[in-house]
PDB file of N, CA and C in Angstrom:
ATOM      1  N   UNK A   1      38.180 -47.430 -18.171  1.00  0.00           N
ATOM      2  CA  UNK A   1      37.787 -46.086 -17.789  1.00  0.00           C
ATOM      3  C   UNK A   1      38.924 -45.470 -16.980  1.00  0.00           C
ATOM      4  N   UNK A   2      39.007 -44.108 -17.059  1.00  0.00           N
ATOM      5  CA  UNK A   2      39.912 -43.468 -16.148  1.00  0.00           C
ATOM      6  C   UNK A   2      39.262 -43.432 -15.278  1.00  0.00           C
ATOM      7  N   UNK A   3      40.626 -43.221 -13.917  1.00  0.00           N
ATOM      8  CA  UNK A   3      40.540 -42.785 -12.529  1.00  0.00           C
ATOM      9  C   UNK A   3      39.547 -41.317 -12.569  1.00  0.00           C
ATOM     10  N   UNK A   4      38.686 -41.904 -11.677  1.00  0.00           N
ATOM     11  CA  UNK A   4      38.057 -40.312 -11.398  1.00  0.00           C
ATOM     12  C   UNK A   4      38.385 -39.231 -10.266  1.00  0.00           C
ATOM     13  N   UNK A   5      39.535 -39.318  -9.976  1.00  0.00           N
ATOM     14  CA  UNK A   5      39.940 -38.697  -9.095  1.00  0.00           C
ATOM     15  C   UNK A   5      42.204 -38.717  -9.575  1.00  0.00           C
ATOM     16  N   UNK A   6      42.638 -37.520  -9.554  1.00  0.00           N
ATOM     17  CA  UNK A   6      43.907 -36.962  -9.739  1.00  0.00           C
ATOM     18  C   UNK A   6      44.322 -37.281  -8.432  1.00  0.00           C
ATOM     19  N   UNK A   7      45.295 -36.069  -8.152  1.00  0.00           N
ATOM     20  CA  UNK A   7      46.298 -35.899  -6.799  1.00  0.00           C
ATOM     21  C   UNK A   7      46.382 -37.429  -5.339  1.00  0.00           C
ATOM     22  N   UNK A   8      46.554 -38.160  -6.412  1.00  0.00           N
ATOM     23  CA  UNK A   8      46.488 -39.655  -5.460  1.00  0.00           C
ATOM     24  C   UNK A   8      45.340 -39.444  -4.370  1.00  0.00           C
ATOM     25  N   UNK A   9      43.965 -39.638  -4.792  1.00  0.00           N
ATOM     26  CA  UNK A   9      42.715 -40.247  -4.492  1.00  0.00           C
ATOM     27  C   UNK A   9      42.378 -40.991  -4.625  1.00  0.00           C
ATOM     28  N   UNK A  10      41.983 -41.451  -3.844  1.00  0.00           N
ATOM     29  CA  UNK A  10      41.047 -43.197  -4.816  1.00  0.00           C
ATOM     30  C   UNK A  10      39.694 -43.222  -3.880  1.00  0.00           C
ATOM     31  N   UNK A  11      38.440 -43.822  -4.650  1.00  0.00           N
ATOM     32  CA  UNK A  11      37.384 -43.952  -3.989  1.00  0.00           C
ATOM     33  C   UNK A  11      37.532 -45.394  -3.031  1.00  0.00           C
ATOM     34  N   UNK A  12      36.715 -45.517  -2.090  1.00  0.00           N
ATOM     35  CA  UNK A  12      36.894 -45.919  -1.125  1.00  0.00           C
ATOM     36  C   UNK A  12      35.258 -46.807  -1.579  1.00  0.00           C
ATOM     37  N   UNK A  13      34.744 -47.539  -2.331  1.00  0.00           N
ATOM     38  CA  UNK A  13      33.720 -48.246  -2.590  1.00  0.00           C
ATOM     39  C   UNK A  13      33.288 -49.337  -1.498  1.00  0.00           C
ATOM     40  N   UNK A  14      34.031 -49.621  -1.049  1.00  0.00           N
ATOM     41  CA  UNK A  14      33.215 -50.782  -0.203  1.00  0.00           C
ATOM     42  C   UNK A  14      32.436 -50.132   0.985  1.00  0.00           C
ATOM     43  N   UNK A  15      32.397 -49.109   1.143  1.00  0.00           N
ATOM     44  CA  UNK A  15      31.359 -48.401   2.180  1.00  0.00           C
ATOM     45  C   UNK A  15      30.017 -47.882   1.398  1.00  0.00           C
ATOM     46  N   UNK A  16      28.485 -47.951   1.997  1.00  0.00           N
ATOM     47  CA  UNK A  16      27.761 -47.357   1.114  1.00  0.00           C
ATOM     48  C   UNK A  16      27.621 -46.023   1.803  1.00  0.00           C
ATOM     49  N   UNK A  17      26.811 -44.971   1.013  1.00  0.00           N
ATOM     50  CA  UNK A  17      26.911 -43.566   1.667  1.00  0.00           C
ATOM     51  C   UNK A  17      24.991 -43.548   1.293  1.00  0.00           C
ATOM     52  N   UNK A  18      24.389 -43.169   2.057  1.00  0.00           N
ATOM     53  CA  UNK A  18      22.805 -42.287   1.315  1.00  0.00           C
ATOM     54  C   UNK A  18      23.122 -40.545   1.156  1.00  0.00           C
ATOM     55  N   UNK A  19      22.476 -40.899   0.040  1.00  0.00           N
ATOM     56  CA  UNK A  19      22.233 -39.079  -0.395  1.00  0.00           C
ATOM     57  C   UNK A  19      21.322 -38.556   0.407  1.00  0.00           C
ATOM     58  N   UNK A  20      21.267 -37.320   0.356  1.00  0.00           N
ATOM     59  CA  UNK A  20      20.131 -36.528   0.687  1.00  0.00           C
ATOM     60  C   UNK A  20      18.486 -37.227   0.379  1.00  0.00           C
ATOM     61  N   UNK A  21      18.916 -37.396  -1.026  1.00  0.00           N
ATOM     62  CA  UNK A  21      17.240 -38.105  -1.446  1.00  0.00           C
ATOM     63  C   UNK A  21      17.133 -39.562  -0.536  1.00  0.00           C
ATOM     64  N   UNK A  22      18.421 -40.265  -0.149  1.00  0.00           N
ATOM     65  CA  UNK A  22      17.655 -41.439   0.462  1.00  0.00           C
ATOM     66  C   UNK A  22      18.302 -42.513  -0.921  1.00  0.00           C
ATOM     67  N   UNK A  23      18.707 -42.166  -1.760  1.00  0.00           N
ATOM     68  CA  UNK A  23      19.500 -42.947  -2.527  1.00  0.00           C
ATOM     69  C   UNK A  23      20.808 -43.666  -1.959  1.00  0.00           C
ATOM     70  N   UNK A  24      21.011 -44.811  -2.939  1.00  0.00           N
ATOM     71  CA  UNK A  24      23.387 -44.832  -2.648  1.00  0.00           C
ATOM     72  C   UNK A  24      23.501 -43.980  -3.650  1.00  0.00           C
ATOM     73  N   UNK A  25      24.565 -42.861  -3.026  1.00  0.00           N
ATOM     74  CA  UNK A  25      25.445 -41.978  -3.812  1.00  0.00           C
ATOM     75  C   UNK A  25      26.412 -43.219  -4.653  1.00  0.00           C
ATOM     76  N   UNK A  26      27.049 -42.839  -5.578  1.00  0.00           N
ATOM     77  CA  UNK A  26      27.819 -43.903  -6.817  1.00  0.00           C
ATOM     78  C   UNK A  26      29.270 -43.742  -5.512  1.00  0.00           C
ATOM     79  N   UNK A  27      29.487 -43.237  -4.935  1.00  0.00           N
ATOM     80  CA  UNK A  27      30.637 -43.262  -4.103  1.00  0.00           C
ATOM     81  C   UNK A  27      30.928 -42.543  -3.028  1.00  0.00           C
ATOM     82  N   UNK A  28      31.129 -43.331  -1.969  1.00  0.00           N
ATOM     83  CA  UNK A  28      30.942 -42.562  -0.315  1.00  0.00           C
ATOM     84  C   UNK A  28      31.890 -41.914   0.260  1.00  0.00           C
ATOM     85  N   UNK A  29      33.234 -42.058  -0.134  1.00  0.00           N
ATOM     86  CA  UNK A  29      34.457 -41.045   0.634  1.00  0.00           C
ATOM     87  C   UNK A  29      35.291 -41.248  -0.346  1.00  0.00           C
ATOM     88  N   UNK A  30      36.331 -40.319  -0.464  1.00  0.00           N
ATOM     89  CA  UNK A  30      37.969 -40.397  -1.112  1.00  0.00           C
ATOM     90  C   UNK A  30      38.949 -40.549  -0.181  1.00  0.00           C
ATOM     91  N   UNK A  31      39.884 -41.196  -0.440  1.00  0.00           N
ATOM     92  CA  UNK A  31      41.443 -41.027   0.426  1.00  0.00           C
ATOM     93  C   UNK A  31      42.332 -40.789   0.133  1.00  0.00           C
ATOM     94  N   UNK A  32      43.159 -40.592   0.679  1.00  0.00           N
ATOM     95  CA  UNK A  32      44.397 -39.728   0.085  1.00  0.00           C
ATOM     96  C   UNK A  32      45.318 -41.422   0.206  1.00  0.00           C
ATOM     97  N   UNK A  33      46.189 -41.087  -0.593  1.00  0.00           N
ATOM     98  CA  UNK A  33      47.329 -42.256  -1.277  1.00  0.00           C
ATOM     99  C   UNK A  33      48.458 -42.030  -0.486  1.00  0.00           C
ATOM    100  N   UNK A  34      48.675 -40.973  -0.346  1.00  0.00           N
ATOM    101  CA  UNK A  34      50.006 -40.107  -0.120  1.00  0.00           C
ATOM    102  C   UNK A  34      49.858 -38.388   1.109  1.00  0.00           C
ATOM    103  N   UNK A  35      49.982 -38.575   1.914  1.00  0.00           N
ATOM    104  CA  UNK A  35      49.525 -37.316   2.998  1.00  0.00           C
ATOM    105  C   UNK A  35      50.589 -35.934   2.455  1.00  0.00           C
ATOM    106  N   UNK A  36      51.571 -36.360   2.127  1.00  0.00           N
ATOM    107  CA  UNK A  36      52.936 -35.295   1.811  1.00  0.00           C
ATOM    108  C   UNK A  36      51.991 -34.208   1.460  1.00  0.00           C
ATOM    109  N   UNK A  37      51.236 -34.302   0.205  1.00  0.00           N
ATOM    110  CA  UNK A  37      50.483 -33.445  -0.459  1.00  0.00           C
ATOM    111  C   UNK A  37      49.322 -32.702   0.071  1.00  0.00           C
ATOM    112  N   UNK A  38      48.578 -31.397   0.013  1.00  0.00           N
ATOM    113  CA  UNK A  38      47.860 -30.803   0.816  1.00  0.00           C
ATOM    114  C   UNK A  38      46.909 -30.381  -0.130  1.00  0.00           C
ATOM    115  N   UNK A  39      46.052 -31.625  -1.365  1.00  0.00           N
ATOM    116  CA  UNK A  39      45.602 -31.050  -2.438  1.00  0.00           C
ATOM    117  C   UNK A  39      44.305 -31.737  -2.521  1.00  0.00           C
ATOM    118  N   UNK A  40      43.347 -30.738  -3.042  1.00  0.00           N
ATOM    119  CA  UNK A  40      42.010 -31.031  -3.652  1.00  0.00           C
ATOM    120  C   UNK A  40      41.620 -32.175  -4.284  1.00  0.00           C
ATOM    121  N   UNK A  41      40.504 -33.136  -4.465  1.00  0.00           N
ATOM    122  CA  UNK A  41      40.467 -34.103  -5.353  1.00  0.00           C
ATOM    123  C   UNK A  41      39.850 -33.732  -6.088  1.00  0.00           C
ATOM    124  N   UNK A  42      40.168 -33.980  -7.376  1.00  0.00           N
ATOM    125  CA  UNK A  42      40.042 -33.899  -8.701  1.00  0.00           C
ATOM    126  C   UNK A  42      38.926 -34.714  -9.567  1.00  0.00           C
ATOM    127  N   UNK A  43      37.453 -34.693  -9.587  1.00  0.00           N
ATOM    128  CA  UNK A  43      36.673 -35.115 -10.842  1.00  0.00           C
ATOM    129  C   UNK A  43      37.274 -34.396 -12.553  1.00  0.00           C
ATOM    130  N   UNK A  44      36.853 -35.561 -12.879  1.00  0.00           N
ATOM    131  CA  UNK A  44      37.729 -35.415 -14.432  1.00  0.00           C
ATOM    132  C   UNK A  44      35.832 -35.275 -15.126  1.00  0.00           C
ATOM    133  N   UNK A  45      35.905 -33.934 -15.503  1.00  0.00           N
ATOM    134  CA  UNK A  45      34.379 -33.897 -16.759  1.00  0.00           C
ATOM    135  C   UNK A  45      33.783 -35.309 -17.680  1.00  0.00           C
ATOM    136  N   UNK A  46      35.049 -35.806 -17.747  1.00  0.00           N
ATOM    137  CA  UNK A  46      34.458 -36.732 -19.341  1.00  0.00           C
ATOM    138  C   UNK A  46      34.195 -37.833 -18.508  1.00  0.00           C
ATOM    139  N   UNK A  47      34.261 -38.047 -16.887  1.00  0.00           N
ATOM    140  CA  UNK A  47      33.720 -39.041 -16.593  1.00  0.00           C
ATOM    141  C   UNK A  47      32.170 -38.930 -15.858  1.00  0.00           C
ATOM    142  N   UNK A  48      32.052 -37.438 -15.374  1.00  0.00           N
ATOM    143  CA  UNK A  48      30.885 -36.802 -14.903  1.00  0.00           C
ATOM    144  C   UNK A  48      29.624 -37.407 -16.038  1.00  0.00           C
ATOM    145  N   UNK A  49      30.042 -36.636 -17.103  1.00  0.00           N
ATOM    146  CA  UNK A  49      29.459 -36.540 -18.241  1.00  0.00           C
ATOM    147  C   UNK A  49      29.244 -37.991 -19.607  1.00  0.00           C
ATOM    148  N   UNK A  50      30.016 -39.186 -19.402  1.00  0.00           N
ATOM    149  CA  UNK A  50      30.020 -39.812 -19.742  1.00  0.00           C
ATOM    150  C   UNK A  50      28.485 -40.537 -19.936  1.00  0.00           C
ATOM    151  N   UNK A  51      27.536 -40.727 -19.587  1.00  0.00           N
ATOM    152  CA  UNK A  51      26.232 -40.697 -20.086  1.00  0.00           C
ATOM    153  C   UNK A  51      25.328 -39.952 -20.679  1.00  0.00           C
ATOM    154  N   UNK A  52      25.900 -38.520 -20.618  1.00  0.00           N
ATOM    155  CA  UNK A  52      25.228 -37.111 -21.262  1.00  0.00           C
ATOM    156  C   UNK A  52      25.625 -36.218 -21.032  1.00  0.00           C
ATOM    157  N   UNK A  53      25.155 -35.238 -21.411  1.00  0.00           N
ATOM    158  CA  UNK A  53      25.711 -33.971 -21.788  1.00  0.00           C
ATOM    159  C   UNK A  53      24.906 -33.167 -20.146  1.00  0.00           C
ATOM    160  N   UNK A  54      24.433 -33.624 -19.609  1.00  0.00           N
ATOM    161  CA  UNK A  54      23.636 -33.258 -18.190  1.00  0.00           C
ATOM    162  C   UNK A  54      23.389 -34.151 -17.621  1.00  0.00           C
ATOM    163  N   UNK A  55      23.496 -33.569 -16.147  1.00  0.00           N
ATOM    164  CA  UNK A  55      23.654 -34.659 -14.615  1.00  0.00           C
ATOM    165  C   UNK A  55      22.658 -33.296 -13.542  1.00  0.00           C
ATOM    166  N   UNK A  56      22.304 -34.545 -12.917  1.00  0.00           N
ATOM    167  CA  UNK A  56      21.713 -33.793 -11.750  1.00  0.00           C
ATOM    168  C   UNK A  56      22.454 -33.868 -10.631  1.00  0.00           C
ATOM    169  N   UNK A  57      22.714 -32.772  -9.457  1.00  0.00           N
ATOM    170  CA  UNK A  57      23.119 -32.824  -8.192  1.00  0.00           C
ATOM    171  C   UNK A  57      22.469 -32.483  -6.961  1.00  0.00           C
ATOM    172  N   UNK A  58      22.064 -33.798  -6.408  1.00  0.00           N
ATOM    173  CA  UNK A  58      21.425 -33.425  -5.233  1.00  0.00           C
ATOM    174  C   UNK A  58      22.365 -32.707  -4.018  1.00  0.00           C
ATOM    175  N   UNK A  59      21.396 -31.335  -3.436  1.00  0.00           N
ATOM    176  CA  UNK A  59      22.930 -30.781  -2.335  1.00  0.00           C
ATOM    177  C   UNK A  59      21.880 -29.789  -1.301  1.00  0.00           C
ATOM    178  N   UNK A  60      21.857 -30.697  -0.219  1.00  0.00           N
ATOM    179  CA  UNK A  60      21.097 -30.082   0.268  1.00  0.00           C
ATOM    180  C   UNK A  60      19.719 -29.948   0.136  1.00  0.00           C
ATOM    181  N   UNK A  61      19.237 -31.454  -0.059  1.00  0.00           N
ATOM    182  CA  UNK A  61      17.670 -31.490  -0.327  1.00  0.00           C
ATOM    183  C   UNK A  61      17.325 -30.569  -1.462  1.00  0.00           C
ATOM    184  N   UNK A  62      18.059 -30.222  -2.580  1.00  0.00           N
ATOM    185  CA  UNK A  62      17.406 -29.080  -3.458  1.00  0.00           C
ATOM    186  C   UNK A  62      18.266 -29.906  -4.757  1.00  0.00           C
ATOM    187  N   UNK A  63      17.773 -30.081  -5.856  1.00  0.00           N
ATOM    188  CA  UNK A  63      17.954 -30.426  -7.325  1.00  0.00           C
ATOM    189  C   UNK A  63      18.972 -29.751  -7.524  1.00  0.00           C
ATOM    190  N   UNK A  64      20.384 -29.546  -8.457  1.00  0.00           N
ATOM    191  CA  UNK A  64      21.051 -28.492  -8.950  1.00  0.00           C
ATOM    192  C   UNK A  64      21.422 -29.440 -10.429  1.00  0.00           C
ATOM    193  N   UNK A  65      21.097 -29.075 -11.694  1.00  0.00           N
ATOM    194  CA  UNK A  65      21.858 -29.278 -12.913  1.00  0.00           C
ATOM    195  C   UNK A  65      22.966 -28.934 -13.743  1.00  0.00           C
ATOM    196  N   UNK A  66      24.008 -29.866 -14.291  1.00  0.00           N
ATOM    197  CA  UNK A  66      24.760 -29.535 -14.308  1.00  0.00           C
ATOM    198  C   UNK A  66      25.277 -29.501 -16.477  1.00  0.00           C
ATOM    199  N   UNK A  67      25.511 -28.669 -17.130  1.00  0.00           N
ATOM    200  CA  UNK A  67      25.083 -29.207 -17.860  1.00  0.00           C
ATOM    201  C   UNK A  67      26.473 -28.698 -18.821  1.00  0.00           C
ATOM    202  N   UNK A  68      27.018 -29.509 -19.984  1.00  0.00           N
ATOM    203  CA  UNK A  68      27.658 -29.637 -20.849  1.00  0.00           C
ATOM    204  C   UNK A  68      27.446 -29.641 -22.040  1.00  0.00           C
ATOM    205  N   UNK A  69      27.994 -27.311 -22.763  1.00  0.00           N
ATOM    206  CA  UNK A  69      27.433 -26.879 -23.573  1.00  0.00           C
ATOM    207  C   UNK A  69      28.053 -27.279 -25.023  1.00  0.00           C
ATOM    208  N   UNK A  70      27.542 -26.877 -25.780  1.00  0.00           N
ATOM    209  CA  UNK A  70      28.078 -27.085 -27.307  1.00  0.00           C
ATOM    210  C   UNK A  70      29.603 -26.549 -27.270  1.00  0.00           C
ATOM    211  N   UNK A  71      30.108 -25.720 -26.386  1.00  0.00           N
ATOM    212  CA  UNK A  71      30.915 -24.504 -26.735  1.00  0.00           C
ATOM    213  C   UNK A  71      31.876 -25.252 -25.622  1.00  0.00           C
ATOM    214  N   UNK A  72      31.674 -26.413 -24.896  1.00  0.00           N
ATOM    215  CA  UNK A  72      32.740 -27.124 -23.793  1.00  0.00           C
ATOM    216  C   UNK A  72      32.846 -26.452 -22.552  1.00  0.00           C
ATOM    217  N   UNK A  73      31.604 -25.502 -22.650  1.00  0.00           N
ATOM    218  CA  UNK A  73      31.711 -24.718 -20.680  1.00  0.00           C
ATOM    219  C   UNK A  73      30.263 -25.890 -20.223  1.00  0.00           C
ATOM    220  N   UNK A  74      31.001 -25.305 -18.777  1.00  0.00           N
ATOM    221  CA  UNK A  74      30.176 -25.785 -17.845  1.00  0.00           C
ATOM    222  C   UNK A  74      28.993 -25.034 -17.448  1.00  0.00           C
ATOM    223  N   UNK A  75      27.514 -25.461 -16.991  1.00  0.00           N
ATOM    224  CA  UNK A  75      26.375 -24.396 -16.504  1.00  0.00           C
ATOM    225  C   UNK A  75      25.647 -24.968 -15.631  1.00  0.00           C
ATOM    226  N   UNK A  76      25.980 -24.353 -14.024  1.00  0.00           N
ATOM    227  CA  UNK A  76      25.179 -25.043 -13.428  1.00  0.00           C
ATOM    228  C   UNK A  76      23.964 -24.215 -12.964  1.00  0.00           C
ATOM    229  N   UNK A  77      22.631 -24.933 -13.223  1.00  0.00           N
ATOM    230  CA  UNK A  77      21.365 -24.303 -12.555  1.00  0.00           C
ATOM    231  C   UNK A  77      20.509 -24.966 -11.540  1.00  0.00           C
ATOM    232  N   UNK A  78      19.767 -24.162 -10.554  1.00  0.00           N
ATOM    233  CA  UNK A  78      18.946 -24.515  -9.503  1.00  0.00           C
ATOM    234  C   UNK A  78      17.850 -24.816 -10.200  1.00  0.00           C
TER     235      UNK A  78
END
């Protein structure tokens, strides 16, 4: 599988994190590789999506769906 994270990130797995719901989130912090850089981390779609074409996001105690159309856009709904 690819890295799910670009601009020298890497997940940091050996910590657990709870979600909002009271779940383990699949991964609790990112770190930077390299500080030089002053950049965003990067989820790659085809790994979001790699079980389906829709994911749920818990954010803030409230459901949000995320979903992957015929046409390759993204749609997210409450």
């Amino acid at each position: 599988m690819t890295d799910l994270f670009d601009n020298d990130y890497h997940l940091n797995q050996s910590k657990t994190h709870h979600g909002v719901d009271g779940m383990n989130a699949p991964f609790s912090l990112f770190t930077r590789n390299n500080d030089t850089q002053h950049a965003l981390p990067m989820l790659h779609s085809n790994n979001l999506f790699a079980l389906g074409r829709e994911i749920r996001i818990m954010h803030a105690g409230e459901e949000y769906r995320l979903r992957l159309t015929r046409n390759n856009r993204l749609i997210l709904t409450k």
